[in-house]
C-alpha atoms as a PDB file:
ATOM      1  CA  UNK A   1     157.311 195.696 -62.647  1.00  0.00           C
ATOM      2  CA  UNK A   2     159.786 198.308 -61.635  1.00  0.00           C
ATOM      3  CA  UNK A   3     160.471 197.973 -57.800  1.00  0.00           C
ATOM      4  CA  UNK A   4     162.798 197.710 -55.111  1.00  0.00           C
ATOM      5  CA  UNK A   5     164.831 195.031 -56.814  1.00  0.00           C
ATOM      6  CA  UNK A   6     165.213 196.641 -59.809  1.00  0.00           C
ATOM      7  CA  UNK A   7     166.614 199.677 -58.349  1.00  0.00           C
ATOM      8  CA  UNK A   8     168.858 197.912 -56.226  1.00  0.00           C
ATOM      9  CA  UNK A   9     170.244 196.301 -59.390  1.00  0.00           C
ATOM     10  CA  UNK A  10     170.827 199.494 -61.324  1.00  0.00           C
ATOM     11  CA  UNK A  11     174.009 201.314 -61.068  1.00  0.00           C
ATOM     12  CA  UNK A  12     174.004 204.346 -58.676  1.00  0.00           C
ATOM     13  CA  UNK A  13     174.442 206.643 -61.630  1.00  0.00           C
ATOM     14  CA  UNK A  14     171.927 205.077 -63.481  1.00  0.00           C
ATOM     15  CA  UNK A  15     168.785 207.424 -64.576  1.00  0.00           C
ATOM     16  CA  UNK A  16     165.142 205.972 -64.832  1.00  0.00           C
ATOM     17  CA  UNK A  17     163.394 207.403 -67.783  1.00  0.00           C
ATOM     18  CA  UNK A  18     159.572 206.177 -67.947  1.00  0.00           C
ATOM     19  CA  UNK A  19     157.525 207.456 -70.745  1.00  0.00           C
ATOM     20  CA  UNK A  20     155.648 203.951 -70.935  1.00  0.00           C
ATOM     21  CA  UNK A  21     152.519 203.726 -68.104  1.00  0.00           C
ATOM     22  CA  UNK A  22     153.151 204.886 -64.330  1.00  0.00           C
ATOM     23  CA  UNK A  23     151.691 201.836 -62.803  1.00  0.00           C
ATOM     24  CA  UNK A  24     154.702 200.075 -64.014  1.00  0.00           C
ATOM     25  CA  UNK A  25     157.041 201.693 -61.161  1.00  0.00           C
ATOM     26  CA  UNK A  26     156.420 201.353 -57.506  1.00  0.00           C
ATOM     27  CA  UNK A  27     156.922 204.978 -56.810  1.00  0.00           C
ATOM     28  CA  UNK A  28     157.707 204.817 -53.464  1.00  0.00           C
ATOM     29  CA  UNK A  29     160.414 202.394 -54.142  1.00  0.00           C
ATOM     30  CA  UNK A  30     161.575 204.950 -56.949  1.00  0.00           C
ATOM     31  CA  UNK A  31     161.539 207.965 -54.367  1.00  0.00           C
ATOM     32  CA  UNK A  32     163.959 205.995 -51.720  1.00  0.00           C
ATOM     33  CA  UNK A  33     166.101 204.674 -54.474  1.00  0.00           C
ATOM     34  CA  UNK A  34     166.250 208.559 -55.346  1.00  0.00           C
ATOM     35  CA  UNK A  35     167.040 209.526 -51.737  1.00  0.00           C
ATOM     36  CA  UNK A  36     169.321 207.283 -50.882  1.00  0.00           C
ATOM     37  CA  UNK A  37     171.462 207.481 -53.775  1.00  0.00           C
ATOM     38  CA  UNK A  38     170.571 203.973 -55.506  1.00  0.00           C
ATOM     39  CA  UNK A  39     170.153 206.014 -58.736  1.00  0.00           C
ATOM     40  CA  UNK A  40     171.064 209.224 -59.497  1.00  0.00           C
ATOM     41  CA  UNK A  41     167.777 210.794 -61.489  1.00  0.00           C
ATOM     42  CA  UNK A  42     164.585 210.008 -62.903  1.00  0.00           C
ATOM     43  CA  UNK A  43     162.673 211.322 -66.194  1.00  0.00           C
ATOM     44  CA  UNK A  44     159.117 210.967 -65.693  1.00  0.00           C
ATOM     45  CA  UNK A  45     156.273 211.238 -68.471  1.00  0.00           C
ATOM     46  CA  UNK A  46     154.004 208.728 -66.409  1.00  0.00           C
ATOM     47  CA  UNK A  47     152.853 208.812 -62.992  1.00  0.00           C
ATOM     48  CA  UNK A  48     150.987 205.944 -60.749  1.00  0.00           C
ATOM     49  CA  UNK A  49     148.095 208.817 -60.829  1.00  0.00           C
ATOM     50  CA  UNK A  50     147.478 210.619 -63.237  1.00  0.00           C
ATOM     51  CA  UNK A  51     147.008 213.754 -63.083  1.00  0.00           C
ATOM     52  CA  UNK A  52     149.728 214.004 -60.892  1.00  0.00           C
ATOM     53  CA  UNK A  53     148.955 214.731 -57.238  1.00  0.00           C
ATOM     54  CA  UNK A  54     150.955 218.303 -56.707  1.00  0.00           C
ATOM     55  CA  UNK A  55     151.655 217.201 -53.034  1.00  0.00           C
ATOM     56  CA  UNK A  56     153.768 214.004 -55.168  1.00  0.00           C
ATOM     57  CA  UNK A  57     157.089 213.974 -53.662  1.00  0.00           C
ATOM     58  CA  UNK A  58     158.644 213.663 -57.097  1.00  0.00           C
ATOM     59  CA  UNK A  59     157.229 216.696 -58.433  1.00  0.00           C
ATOM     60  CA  UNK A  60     159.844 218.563 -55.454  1.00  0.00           C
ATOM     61  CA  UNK A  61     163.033 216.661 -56.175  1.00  0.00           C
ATOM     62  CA  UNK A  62     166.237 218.484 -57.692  1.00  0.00           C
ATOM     63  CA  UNK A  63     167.359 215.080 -59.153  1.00  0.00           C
ATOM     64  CA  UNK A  64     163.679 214.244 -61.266  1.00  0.00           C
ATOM     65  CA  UNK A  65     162.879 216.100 -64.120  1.00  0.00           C
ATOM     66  CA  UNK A  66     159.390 215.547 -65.152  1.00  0.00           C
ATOM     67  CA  UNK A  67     156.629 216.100 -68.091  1.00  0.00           C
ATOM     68  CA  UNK A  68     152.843 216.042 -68.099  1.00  0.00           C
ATOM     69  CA  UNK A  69     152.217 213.173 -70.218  1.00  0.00           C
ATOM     70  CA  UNK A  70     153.382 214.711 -73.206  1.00  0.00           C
ATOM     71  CA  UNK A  71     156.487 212.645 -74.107  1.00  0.00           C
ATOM     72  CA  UNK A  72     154.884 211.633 -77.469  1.00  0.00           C
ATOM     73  CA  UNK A  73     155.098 215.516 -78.517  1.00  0.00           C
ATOM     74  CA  UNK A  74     157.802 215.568 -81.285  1.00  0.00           C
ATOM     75  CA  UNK A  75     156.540 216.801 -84.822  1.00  0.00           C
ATOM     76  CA  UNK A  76     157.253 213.364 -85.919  1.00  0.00           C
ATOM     77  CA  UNK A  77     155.096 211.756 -83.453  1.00  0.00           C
ATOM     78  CA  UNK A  78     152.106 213.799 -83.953  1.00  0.00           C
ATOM     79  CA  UNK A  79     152.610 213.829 -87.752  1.00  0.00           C
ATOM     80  CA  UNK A  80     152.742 209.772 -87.697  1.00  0.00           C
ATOM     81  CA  UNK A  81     149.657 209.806 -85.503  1.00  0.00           C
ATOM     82  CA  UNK A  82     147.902 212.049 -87.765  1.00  0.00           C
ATOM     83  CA  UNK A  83     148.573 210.225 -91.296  1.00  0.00           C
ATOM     84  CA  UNK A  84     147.478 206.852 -89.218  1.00  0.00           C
ATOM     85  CA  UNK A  85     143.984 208.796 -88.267  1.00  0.00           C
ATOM     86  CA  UNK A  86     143.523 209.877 -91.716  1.00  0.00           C
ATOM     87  CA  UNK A  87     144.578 206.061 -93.019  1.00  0.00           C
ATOM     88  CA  UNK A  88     141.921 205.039 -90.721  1.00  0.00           C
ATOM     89  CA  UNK A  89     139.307 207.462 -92.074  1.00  0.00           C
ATOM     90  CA  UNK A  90     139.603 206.745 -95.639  1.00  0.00           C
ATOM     91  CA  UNK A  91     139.927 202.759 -95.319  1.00  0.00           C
ATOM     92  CA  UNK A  92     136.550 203.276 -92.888  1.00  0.00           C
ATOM     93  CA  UNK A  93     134.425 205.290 -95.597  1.00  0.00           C
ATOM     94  CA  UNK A  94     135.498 203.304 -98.336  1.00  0.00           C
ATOM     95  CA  UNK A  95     134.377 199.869 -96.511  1.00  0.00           C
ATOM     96  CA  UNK A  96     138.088 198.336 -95.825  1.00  0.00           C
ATOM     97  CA  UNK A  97     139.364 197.584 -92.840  1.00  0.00           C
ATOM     98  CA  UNK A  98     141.591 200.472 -91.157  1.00  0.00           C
ATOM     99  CA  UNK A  99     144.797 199.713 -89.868  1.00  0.00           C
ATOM    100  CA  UNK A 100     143.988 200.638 -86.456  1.00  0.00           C
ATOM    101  CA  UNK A 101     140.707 198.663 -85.887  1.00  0.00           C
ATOM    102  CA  UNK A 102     140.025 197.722 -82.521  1.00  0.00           C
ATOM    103  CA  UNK A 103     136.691 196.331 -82.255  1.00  0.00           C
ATOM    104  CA  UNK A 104     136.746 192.893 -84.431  1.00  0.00           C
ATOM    105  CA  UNK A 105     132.865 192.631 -83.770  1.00  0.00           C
ATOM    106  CA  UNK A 106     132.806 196.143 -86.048  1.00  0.00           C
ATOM    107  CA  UNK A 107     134.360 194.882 -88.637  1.00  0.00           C
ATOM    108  CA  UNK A 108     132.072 191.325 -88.507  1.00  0.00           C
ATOM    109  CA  UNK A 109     128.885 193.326 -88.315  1.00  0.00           C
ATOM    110  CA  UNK A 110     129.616 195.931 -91.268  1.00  0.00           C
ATOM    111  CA  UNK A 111     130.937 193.152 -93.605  1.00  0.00           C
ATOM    112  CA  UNK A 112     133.819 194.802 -94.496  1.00  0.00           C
ATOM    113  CA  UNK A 113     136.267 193.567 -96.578  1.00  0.00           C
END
């Protein structure tokens, strides 16, 4: 989604920040827009492969700062995830439907209500 075009539009002090999925960005596109001066940083949570290759040319740039897929790491975050899980957990044992239910056919099989 996020290619040559797209970095040509952006202003050259413009900073990527992708915490979303690294397939979205071309990174090769990202590293010349990077090199030549199309943008002046990038903030990377997501790579194209994950784990990250070490010999990834982003991983050695002075103007890309960059995280291991941990961008969802604030106290809040993990605290939001955590009451969800437990949501989940009590709705399941008590034969409701949790909020997070991903597998319909479950849910039709069990008779839950």
């Amino acid at each position: 989604m996020i290619g040559e075009s797209e970095f040509k539009l952006m202003k050259n002090s413009a900073i990527f920040i992708n915490g979303s999925r690294g397939e979205l960005v071309d990174e090769r596109e990202l590293i010349k827009a990077l090199n030549n001066n199309e943008i002046l940083a990038a903030g990377l949570d997501t790579y194209c492969e994950e784990p990250v290759n070490k010999d990834n040319p982003l991983l050695q740039m002075n103007n890309v700062v960059t995280l291991p897929h941990i961008g969802s790491a604030t106290y809040e975050t993990r605290y939001e995830m955590a009451k969800l899980a437990v949501e989940n957990l009590i709705k399941g044992i008590s034969g409701e439907v949790p909020p997070s239910l991903i597998n319909q056919e479950v849910l039709i099989k069990s008779g839950a209500k």
